[in-house]
Protein backbone atom coordinates (compact mmCIF):
# COMPACT_ATOMS: atom_id res chain seq x y z
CA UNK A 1 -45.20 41.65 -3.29
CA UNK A 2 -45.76 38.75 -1.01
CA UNK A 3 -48.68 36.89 -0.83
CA UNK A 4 -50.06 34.07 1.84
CA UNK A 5 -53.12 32.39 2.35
CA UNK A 6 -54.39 32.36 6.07
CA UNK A 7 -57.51 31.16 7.67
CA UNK A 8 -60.68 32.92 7.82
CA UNK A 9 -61.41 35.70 10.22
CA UNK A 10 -61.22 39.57 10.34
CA UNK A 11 -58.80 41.79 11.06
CA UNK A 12 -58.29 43.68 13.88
CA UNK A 13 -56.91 46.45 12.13
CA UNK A 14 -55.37 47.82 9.42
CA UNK A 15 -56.77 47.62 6.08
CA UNK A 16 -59.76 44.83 4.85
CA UNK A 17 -61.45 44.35 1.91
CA UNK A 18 -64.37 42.65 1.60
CA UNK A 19 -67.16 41.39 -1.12
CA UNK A 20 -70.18 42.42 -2.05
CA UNK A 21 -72.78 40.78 -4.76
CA UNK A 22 -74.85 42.52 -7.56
CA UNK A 23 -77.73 44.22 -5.89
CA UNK A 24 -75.84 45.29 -2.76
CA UNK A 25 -75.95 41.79 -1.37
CA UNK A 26 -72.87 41.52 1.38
CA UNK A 27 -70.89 38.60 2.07
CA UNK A 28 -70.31 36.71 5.47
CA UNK A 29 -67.23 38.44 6.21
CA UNK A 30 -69.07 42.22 5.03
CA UNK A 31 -71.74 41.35 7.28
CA UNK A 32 -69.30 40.80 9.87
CA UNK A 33 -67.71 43.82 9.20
CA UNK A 34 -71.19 45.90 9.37
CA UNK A 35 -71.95 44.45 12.42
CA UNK A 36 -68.87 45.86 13.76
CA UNK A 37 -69.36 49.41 12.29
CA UNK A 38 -72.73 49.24 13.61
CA UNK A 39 -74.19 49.28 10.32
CA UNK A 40 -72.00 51.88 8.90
CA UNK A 41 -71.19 50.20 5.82
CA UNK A 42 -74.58 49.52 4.77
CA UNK A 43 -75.39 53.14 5.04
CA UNK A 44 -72.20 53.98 3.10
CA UNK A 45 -73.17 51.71 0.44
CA UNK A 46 -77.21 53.03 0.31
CA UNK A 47 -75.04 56.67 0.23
CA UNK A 48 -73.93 56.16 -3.42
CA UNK A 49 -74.09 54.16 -6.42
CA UNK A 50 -72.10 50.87 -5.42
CA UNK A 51 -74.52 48.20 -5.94
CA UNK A 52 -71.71 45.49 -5.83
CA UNK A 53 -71.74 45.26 -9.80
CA UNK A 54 -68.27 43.69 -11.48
CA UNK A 55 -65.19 45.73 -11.71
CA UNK A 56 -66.55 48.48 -9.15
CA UNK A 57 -65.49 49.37 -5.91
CA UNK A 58 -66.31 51.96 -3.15
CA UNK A 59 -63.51 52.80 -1.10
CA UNK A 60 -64.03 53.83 2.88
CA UNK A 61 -61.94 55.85 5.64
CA UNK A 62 -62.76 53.76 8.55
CA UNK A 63 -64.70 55.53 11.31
CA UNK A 64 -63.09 56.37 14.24
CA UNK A 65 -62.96 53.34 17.03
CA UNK A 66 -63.00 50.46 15.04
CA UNK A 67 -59.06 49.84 14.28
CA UNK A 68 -58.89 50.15 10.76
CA UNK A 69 -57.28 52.35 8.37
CA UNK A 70 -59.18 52.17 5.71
CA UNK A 71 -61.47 49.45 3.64
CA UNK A 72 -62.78 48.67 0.59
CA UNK A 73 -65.27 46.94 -0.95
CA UNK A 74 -65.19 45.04 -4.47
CA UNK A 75 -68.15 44.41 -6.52
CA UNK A 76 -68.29 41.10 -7.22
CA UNK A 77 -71.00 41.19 -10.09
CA UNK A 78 -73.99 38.20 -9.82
CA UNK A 79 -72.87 34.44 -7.80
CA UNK A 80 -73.57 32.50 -11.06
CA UNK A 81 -71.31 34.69 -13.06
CA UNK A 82 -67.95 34.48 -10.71
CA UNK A 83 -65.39 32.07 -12.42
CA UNK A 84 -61.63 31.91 -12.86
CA UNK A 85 -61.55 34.95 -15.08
CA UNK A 86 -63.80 37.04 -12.93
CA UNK A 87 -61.85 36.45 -9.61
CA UNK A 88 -58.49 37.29 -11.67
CA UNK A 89 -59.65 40.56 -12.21
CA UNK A 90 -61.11 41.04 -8.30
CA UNK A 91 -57.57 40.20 -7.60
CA UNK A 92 -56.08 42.41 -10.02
CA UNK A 93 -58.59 45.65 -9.48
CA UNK A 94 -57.70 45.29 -5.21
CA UNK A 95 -53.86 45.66 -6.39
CA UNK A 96 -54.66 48.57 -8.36
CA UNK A 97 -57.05 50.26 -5.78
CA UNK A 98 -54.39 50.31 -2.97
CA UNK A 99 -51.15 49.37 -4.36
CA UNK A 100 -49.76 52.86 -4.02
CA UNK A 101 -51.90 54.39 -1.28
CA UNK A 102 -49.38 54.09 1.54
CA UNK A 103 -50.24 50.74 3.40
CA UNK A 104 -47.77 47.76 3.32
CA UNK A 105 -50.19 45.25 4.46
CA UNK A 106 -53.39 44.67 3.00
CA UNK A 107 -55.97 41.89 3.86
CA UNK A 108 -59.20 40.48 1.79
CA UNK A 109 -61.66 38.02 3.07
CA UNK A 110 -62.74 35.20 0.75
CA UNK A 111 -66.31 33.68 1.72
CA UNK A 112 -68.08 30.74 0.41
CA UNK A 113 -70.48 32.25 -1.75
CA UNK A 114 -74.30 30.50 -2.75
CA UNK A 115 -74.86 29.80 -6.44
CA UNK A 116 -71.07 30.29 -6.71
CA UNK A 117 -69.84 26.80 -8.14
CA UNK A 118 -66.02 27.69 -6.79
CA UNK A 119 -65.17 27.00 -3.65
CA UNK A 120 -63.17 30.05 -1.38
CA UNK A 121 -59.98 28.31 -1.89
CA UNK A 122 -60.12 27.99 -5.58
CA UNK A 123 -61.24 31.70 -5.58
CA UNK A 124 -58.71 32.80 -3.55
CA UNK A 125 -55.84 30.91 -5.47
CA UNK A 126 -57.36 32.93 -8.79
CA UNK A 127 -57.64 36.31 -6.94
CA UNK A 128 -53.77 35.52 -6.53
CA UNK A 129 -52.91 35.26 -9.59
CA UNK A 130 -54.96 38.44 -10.67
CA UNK A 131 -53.58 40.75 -7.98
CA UNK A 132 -49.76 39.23 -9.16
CA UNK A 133 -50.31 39.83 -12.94
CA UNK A 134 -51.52 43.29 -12.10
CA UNK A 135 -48.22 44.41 -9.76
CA UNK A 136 -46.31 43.79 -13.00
CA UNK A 137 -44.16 47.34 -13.21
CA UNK A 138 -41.17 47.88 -16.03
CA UNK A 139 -39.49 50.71 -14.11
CA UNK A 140 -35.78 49.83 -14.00
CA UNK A 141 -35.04 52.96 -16.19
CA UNK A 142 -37.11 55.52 -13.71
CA UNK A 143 -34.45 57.45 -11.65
CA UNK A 144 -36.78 60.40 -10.73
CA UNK A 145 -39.86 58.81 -9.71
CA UNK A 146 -41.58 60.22 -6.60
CA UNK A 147 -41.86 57.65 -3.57
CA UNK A 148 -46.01 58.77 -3.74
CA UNK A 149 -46.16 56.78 -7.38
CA UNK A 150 -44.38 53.79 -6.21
CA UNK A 151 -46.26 50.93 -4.54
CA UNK A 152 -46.42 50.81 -1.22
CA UNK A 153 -48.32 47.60 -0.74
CA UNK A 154 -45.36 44.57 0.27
CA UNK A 155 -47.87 42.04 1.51
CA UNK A 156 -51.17 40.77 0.29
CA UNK A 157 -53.23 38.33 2.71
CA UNK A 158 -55.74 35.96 1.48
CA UNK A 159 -58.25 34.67 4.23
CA UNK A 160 -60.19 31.91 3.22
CA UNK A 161 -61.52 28.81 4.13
CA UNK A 162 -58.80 26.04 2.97
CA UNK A 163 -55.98 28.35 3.09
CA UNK A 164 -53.22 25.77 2.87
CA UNK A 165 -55.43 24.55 -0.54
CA UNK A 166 -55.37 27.88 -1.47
CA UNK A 167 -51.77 27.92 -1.38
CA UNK A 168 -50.99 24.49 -3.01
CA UNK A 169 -53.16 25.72 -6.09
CA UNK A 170 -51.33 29.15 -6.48
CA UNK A 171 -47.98 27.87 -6.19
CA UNK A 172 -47.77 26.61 -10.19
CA UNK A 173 -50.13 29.59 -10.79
CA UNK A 174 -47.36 31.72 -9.46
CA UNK A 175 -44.57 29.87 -11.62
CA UNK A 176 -46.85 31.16 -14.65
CA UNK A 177 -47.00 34.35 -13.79
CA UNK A 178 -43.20 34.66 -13.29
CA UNK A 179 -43.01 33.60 -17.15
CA UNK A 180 -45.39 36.21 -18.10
CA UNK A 181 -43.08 38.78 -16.52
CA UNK A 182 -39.87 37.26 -17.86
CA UNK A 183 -42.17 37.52 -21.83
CA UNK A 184 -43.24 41.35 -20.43
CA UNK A 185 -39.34 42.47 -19.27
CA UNK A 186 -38.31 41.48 -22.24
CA UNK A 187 -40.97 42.71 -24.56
CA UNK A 188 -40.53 46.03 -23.11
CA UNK A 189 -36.98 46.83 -23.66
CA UNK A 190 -35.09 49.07 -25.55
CA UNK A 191 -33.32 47.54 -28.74
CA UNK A 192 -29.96 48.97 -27.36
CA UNK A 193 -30.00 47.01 -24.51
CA UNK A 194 -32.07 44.11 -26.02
CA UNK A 195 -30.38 42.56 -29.48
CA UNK A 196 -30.21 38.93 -30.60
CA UNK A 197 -26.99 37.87 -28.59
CA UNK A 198 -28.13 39.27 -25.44
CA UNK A 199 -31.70 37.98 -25.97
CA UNK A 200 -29.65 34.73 -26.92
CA UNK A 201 -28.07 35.25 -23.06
CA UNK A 202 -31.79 36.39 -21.43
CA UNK A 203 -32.47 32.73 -22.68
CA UNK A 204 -29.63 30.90 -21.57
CA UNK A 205 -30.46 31.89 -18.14
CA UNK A 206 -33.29 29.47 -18.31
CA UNK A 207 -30.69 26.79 -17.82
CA UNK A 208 -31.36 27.15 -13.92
CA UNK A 209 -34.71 25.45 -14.22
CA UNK A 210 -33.23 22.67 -16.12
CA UNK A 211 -34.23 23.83 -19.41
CA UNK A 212 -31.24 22.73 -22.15
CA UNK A 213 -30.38 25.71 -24.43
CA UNK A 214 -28.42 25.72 -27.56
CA UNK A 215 -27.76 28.87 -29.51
CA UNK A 216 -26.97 28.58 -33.10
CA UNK A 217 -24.57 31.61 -34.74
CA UNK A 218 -24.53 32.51 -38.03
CA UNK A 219 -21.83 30.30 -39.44
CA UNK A 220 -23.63 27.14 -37.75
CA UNK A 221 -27.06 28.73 -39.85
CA UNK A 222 -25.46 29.25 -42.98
CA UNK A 223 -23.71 25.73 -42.67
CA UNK A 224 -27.79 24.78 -42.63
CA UNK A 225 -28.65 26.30 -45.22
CA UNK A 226 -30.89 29.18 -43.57
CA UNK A 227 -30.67 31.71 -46.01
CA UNK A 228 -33.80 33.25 -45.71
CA UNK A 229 -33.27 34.37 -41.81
CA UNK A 230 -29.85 35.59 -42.55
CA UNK A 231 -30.71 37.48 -45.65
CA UNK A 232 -32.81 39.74 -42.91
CA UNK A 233 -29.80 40.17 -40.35
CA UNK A 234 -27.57 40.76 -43.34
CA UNK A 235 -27.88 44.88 -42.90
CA UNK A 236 -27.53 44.76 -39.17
CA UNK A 237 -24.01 44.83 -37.23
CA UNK A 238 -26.14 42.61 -35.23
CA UNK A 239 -25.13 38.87 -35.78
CA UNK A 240 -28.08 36.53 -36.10
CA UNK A 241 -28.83 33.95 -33.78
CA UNK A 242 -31.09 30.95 -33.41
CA UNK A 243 -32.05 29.50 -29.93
CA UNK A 244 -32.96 26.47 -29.36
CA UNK A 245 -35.40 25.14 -25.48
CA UNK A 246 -35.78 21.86 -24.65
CA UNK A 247 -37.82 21.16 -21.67
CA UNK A 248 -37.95 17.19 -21.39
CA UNK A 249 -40.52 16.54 -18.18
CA UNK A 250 -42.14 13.46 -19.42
CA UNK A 251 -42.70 11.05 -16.54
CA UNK A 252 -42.57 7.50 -16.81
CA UNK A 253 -42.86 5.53 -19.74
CA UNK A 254 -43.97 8.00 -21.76
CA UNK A 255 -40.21 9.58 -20.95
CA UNK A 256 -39.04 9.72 -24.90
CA UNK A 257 -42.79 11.38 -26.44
CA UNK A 258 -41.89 13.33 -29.22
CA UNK A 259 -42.21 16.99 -28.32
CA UNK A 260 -44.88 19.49 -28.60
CA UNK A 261 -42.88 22.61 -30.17
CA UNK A 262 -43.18 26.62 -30.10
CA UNK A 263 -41.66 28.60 -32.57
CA UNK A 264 -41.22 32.79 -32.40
CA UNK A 265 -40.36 35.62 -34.53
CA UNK A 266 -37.14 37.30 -32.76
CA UNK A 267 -37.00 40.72 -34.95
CA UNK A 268 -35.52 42.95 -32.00
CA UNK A 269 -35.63 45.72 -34.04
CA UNK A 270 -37.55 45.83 -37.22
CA UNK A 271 -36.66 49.41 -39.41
CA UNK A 272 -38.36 47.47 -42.41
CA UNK A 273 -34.64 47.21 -43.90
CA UNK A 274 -34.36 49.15 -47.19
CA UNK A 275 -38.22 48.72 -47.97
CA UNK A 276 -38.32 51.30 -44.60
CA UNK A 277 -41.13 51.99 -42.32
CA UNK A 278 -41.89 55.58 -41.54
CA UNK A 279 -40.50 57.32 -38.49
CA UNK A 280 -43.86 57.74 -37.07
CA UNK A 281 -44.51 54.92 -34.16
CA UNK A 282 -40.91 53.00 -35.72
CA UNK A 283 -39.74 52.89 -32.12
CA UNK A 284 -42.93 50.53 -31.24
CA UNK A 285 -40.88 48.25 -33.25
CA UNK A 286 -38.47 46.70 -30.30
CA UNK A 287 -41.39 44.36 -29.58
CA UNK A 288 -41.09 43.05 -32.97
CA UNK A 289 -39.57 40.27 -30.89
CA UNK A 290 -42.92 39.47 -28.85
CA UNK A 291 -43.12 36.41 -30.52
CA UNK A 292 -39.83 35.03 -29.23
CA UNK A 293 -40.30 36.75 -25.60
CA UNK A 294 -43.40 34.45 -25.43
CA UNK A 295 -41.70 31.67 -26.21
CA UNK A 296 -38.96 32.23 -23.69
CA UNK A 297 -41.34 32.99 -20.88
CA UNK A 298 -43.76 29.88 -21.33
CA UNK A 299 -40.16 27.94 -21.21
CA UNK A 300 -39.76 29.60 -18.16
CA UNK A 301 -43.07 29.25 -16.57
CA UNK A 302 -43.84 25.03 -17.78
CA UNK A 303 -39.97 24.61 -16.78
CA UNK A 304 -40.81 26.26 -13.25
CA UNK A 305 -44.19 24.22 -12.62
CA UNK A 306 -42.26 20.91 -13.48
CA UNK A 307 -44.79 20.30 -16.45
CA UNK A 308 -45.23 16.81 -16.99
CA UNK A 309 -44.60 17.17 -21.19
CA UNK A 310 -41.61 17.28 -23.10
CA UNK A 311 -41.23 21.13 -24.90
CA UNK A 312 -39.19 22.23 -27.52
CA UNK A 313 -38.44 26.16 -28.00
CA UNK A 314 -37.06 27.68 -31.10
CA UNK A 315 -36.74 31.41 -31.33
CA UNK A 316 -35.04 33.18 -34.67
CA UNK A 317 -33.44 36.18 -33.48
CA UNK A 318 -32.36 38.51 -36.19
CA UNK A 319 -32.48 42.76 -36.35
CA UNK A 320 -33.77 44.42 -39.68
CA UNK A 321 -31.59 47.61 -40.52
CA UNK A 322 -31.05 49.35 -43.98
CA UNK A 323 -27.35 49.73 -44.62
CA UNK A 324 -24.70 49.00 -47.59
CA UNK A 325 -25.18 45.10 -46.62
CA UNK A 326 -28.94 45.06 -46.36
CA UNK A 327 -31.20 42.44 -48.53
CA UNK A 328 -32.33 44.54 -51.53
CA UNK A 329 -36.19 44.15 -53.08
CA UNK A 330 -35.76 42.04 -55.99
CA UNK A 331 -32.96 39.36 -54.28
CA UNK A 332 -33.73 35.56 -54.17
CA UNK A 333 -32.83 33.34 -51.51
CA UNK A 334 -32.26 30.11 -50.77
CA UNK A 335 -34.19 28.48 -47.24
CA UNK A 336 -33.23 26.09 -45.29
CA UNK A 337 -36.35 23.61 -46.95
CA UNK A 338 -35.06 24.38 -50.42
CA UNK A 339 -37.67 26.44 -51.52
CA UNK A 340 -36.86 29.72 -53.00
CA UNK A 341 -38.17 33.25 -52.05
CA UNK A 342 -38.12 36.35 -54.36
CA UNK A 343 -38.32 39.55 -50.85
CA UNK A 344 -40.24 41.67 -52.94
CA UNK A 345 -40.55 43.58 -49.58
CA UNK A 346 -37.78 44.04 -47.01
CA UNK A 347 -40.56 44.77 -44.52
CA UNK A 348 -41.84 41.25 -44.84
CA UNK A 349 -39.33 40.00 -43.02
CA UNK A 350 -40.76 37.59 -39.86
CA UNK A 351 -41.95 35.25 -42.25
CA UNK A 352 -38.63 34.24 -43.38
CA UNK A 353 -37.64 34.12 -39.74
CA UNK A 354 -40.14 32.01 -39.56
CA UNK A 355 -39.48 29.71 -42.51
CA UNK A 356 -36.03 28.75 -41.93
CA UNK A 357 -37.06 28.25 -37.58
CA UNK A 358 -39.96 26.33 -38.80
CA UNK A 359 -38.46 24.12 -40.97
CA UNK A 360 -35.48 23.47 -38.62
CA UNK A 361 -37.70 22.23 -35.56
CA UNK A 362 -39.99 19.85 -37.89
CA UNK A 363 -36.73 18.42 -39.35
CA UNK A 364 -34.84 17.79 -36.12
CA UNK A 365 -37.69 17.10 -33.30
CA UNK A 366 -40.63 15.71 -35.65
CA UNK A 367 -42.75 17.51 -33.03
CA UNK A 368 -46.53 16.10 -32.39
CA UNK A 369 -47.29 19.88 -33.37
CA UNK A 370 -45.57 23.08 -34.06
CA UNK A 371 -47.07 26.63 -32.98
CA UNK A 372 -45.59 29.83 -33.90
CA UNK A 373 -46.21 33.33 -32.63
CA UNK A 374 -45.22 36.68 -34.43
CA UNK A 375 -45.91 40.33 -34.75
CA UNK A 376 -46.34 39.52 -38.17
CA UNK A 377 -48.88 41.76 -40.27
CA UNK A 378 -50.55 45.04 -39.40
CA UNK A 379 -53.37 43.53 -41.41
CA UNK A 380 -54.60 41.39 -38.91
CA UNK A 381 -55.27 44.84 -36.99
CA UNK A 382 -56.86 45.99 -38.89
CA UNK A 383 -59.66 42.97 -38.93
CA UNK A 384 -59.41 41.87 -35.20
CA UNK A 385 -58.17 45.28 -33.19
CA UNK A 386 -56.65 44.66 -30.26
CA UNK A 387 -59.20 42.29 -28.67
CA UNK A 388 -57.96 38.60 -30.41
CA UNK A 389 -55.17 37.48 -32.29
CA UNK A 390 -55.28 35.64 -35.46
CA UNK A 391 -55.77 32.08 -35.52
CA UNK A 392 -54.31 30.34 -39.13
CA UNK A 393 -54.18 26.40 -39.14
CA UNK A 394 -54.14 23.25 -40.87
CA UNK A 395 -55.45 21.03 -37.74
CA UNK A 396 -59.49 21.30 -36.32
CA UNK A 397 -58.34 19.59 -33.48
CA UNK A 398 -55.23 21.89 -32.86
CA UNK A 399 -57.39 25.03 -34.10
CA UNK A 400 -60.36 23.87 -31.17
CA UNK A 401 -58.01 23.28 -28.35
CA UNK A 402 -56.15 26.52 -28.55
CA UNK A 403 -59.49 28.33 -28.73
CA UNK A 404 -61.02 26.75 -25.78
CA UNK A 405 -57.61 27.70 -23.87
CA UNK A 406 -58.06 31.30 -24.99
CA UNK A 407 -61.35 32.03 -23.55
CA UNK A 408 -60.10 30.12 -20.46
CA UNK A 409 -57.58 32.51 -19.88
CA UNK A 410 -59.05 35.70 -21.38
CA UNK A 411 -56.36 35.63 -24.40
CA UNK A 412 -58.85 34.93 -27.14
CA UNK A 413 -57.99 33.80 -30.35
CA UNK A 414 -60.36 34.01 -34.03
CA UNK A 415 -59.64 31.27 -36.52
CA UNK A 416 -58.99 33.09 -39.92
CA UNK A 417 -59.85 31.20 -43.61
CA UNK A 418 -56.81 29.88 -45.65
CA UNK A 419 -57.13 27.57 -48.85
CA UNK A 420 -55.50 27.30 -52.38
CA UNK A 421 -56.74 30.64 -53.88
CA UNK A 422 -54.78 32.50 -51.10
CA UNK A 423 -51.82 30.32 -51.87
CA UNK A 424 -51.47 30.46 -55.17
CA UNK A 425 -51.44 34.84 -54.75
CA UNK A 426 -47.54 34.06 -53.37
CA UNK A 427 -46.46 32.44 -57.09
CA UNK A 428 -44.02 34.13 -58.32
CA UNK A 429 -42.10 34.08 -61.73
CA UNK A 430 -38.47 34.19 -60.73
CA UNK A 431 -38.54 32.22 -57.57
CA UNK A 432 -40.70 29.09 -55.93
CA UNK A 433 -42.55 32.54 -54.30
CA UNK A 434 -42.70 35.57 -53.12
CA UNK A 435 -42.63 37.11 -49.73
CA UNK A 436 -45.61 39.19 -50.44
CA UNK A 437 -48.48 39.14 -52.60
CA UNK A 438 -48.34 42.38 -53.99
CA UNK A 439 -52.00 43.21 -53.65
CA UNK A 440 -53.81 44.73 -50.75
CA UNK A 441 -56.15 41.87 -49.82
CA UNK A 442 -56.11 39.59 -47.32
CA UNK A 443 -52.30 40.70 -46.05
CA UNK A 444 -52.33 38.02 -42.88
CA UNK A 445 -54.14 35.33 -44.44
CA UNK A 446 -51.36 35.58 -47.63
CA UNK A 447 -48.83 35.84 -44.58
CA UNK A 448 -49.86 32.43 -43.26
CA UNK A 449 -49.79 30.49 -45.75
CA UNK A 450 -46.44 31.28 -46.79
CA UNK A 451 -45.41 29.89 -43.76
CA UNK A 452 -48.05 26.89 -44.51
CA UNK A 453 -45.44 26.00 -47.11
CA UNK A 454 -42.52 25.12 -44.53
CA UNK A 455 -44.17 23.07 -42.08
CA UNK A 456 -45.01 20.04 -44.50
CA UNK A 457 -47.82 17.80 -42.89
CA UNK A 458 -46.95 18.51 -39.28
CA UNK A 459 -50.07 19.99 -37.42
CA UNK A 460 -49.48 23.04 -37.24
CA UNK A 461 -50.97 26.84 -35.75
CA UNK A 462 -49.96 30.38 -36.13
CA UNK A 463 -50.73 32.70 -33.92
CA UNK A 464 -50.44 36.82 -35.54
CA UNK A 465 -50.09 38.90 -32.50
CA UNK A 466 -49.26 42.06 -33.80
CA UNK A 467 -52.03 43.58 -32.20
CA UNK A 468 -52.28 41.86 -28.73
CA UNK A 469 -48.31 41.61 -27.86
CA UNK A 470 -49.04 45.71 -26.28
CA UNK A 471 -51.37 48.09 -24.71
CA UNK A 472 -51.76 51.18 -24.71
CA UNK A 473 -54.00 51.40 -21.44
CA UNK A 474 -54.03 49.04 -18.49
CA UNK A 475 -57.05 46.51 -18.05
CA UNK A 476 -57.43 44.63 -14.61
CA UNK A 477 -54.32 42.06 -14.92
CA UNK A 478 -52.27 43.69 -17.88
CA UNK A 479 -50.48 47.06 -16.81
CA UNK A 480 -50.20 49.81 -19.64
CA UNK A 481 -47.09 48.03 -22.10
CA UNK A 482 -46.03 44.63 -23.15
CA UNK A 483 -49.17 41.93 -22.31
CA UNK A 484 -47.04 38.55 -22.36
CA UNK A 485 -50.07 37.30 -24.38
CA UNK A 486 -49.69 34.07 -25.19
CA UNK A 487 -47.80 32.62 -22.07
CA UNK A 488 -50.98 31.42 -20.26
CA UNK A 489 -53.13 30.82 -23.23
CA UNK A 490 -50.17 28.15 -24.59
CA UNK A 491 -49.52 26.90 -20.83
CA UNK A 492 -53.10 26.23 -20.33
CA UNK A 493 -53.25 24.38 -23.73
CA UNK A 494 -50.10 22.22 -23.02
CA UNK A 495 -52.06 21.66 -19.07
CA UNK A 496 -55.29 20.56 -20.20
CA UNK A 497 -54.03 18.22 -23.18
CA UNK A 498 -50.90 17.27 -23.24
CA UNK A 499 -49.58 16.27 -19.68
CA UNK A 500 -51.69 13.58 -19.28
């Protein structure tokens, strides 16, 4: 879908969409648009229940004579309530409305609103974004889809006052949003198609926005010492890999910073290995990987906005399958740091992805911080749902900054306890730990701080996904399937602290 930012003014025909304000209060251009219907659409609007609240809409037939096809209007909820987050969804709920109703073109009119403190070209730029997160479609295996379900809608217009603004502030919004698909096309593939070399290769094409990529095989691991990633691959005919993004985009003198670093859990399939899963819901496990697709898309989208910051990526890509070669309960191994781990559980396998990535980037790119995301516990579900991911960190400051970014972006995170007592539940007899606790309690807090013990005194954040990484029902800018969470919230982190 194309999208372009024009200057204000109505239609002559074709389809419009206008605003209207809790209490059935129109804007400008819906006044405008009365006028011309000779006061139809206030007597459409009196008709029913519209009364211009958030996240409703009535949609109209034009009457006969006036040109257009068909218009709708969008409740825009109360003036003092419309921010970045509210306009995202106005954007997103106008794709939704009349993406597939027939009509290529579509235009909405953005008007300067009272008590509003953004200006039309700021809201328009947002309502952008929304209405691009929300045409997001993973289709590419549909060969029997009727032409009635596909979108029909090829152009979106965006009249506003300050159109070329409008344009200027969307354009690195847009860049974003192309990482967020990249993080949602790869989230929602098959494990067939989508194993560690090829997600190696999905990452390699990031070399076109200047983005360095190594990828690590298993002999170069195992020279390393990695033994607690491989000893998860070990079952799989799957080879392991590790990838390694470097974004360098400092400007100036400030060219050789030391990096701010990302870190994901890669597990493109995860079958539990011998400690199995049951069959029910196993083949939800091909996003085990969401961790690493989010890391590969926010390469992608701070690579394709030119972010001023120098980035590191490291994803550990590995596939968990029982076979004659698969890591037993009961083994020992050795990781990278030294340390070793007693896999009571086969199952609890991303944090020794984890461990050996982990310990890798702190050695090599003393990063000014490290985050990682993973689909790492089902516990954390079961406290937090699928509204917020689990926050676990050693630095306030880090902790505060990735919260504020959150709500910012409507991917909130909760900061979870961790301390000694958790800790010392992962000692173990035969090893340095164990991979589990062997209790019931406190499953993702336990999880953490395993990984606590291979980042040293490096600030440091991990983000559990597990149950914001899918949907399984669309909201206003996230279809039905993978969510990409964690590409804007991390993007808007690096943007408001680190590129200055």
């Amino acid at each position: 879908m194309k999208i372009t930012f024009i200057n204000p003014g109505l239609p002559k025909n074709g389809v419009v969409v206008v605003g209207v304000l809790d209490g059935r209060k129109l804007t400008d251009s819906a006044k405008a648009l009365d006028k011309i219907m000779s006061g139809g659409l206030v007597r459409a609007i009196k008709a029913c229940r519209f009364k211009g609240d958030k996240t409703s809409s009535l949609p109209l037939l034009a009457p006969g004579g006036t040109g257009f096809t068909r218009i709708l209007l969008v409740g825009m909820g109360k003036a003092k309530s419309i921010d970045a987050k509210a306009m995202q969804d106005i954007g997103g709920d106008i794709y939704t409305a009349l993406s597939t109703k027939g009509h290529a073109t579509v235009q909405v009119m953005v008007d300067a609103i009272d008590k509003c403190t953004m200006k039309p070209d700021q809201m328009a730029a947002e309502m952008a974004l929304g209405a691009r997160l929300s045409s997001y479609r993973f289709d590419k295996y549909k060969t029997k889809e009727k032409p009635e379900n596909k979108p029909s809608l090829k152009t979106l217009k965006i009249s506003c006052a300050g159109a070329t603004r409008a344009r200027n502030a969307f354009a690195p919004m847009d860049k974003v949003a192309s990482g967020v698909f990249m993080t949602r096309d790869l989230v929602s593939e098959p494990a067939n198609i989508l194993y560690p070399e090829t997600l190696a290769k999905q990452a390699r094409t990031l070399t076109k926005l200047g983005v360095k990529v190594e990828v690590l095989g298993e002999a170069q691991m195992r020279k390393l010492g990695m033994g607690a990633l491989l000893g998860v691959g070990q079952g799989s005919v799957r080879e392991s890999r590790m990838v390694v993004m470097q974004w360098n985009g400092k400007r100036g003198k400030a060219k050789s910073d030391a990096p701010v670093a990302f870190v994901g859990k890669g597990v493109t399939f995860d079958t539990g290995g011998i400690s199995i899963k049951p069959s029910a819901g196993m083949e939800d496990m091909k996003w085990d990987m969401g961790g690493s697709g989010v890391v590969i898309g926010l390469m992608k989208a701070l690579a394709g906005r030119k972010a001023n910051v120098n980035v590191v990526g490291v994803i550990g890509l590995v596939e968990n399958m029982p076979s004659g070669a698969a890591q037993r309960p009961g083994d020992i191994v050795t990781s990278m740091s030294g340390q070793t781990i007693e896999v009571l559980n086969t199952d609890a396998e991303g944090r020794l992805v984890l461990a050996d990535a982990l310990w890798y980037t702190k050695e090599r790119f003393k990063p000014k911080f490290m985050i990682d995301l993973a689909t790492l516990t089902g516990a954390i579900i079961i406290c937090l749902g699928n509204e917020k991911a689990g926050l676990f960190s050693n630095d306030d400051k880090l902790s505060g900054q990735l919260s504020e970014a959150g709500e910012a972006v409507g991917e909130s995170v909760w900061r979870m306890p961790m301390g000694d007592n958790y800790d010392k539940m992962l000692d173990c007899d035969a090893a340095d730990m164990k991979n589990i606790s062997g209790g019931r309690g406190a499953g993702s807090i336990t999880a953490a701080q395993f990984l606590k013990r291979f980042v040293d005194k490096t600030p440091w954040a991990h983000l559990d996904i597990a149950g914001v990484t899918w949907s399984a029902k669309a909201s206003s800018t996230i279809p039905k399937g993978g969510t990409a969470f964690g590409v804007r919230l991390l993007d808007r982190l690096v943007a408001d602290h680190y590129e200055k």
